[in-house]
N, C-alpha and C. Protein backbone atom coordinates (compact mmCIF):
# COMPACT_ATOMS: atom_id res chain seq x y z
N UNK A 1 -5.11 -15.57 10.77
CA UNK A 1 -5.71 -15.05 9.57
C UNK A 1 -4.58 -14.71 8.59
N UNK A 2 -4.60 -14.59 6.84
CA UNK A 2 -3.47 -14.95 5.97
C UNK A 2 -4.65 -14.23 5.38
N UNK A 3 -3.54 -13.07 4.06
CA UNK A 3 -4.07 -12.65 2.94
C UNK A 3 -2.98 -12.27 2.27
N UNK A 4 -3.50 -12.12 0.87
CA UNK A 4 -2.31 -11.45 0.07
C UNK A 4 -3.17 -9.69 0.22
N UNK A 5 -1.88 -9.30 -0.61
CA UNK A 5 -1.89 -7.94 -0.62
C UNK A 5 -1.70 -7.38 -2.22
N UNK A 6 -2.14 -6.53 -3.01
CA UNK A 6 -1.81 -6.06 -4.30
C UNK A 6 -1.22 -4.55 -3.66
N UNK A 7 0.06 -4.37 -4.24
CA UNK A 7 -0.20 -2.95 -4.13
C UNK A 7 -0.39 -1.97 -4.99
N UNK A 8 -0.88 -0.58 -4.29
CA UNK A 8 -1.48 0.83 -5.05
C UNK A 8 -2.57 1.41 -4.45
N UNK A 9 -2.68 2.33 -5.33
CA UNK A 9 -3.73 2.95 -4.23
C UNK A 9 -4.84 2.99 -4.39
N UNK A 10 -5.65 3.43 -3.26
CA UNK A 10 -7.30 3.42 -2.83
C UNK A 10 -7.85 4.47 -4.44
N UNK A 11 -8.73 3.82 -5.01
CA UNK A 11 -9.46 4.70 -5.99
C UNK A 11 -11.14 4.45 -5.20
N UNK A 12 -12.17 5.77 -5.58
CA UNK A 12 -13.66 5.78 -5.65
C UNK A 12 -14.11 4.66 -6.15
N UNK A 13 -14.70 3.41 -5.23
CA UNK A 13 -15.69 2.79 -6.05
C UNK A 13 -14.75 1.35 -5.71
N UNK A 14 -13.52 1.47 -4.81
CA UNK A 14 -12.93 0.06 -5.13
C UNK A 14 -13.83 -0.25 -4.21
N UNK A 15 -14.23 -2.05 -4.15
CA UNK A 15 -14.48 -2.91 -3.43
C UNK A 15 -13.72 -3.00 -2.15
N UNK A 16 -14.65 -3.17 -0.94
CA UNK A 16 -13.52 -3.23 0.47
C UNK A 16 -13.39 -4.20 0.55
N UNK A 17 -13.36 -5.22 -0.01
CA UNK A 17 -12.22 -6.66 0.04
C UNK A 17 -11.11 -6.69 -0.58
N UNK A 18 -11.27 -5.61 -2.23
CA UNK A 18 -9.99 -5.56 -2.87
C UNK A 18 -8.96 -4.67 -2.78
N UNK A 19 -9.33 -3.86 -1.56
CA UNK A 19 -8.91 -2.52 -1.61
C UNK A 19 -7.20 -2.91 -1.94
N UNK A 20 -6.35 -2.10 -2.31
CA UNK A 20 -4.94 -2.46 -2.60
C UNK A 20 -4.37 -1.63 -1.54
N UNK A 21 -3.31 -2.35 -0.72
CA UNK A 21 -2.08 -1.79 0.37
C UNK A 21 -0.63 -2.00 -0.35
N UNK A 22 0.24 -1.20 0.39
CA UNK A 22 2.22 -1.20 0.27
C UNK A 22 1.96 -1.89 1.29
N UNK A 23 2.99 -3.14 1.22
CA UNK A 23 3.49 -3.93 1.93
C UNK A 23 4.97 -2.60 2.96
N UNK A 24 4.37 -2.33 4.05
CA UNK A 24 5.70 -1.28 4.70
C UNK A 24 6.26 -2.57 6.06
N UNK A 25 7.69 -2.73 5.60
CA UNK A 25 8.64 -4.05 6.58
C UNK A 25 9.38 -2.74 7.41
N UNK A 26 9.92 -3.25 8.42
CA UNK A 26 10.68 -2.75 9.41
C UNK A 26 11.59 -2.01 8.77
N UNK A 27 12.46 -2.78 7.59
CA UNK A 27 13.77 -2.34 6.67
C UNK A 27 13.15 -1.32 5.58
N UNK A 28 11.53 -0.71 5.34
CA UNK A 28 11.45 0.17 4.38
C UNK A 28 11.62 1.67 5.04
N UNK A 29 12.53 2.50 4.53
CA UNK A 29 12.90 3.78 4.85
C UNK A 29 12.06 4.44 4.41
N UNK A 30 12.44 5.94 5.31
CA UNK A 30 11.24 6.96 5.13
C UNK A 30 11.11 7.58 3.74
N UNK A 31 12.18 7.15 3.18
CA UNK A 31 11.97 7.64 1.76
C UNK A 31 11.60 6.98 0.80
N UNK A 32 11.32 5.44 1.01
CA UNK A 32 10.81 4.38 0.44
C UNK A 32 9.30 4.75 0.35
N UNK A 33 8.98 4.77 1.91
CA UNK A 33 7.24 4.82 1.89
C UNK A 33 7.16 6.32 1.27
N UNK A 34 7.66 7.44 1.28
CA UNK A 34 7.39 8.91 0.53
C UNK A 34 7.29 8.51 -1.08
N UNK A 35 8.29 8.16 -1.41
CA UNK A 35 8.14 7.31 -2.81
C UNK A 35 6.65 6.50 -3.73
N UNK A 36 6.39 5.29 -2.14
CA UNK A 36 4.88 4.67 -2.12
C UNK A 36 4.04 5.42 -2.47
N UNK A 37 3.73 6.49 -1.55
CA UNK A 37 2.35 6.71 -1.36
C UNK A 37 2.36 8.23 -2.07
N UNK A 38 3.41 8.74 -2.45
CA UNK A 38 3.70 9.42 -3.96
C UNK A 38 4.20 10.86 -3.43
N UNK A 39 4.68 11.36 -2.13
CA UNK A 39 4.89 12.31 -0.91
C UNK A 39 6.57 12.60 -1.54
N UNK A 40 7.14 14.41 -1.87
CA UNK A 40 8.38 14.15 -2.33
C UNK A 40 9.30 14.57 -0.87
């Protein structure tokens, strides 16, 4: 199975096919994803 991904975040009302994810790789640091998902 293959999909793309948009990223950002979950809002009220998105569609659950479009929902948007962060792509998180092995090489993204913990301060990368704090950054993402908006955590200081």
């Amino acid at each position: 199975m293959a999909f793309t991904t948009r990223p950002g975040k979950v809002q009220p009302g998105t569609p659950p096919f479009e929902i948007p994810r962060y792509g998180i790789l092995s090489t993204t640091t913990t301060q990368q994803f704090k950054n993402m998902v908006g955590i200081r």
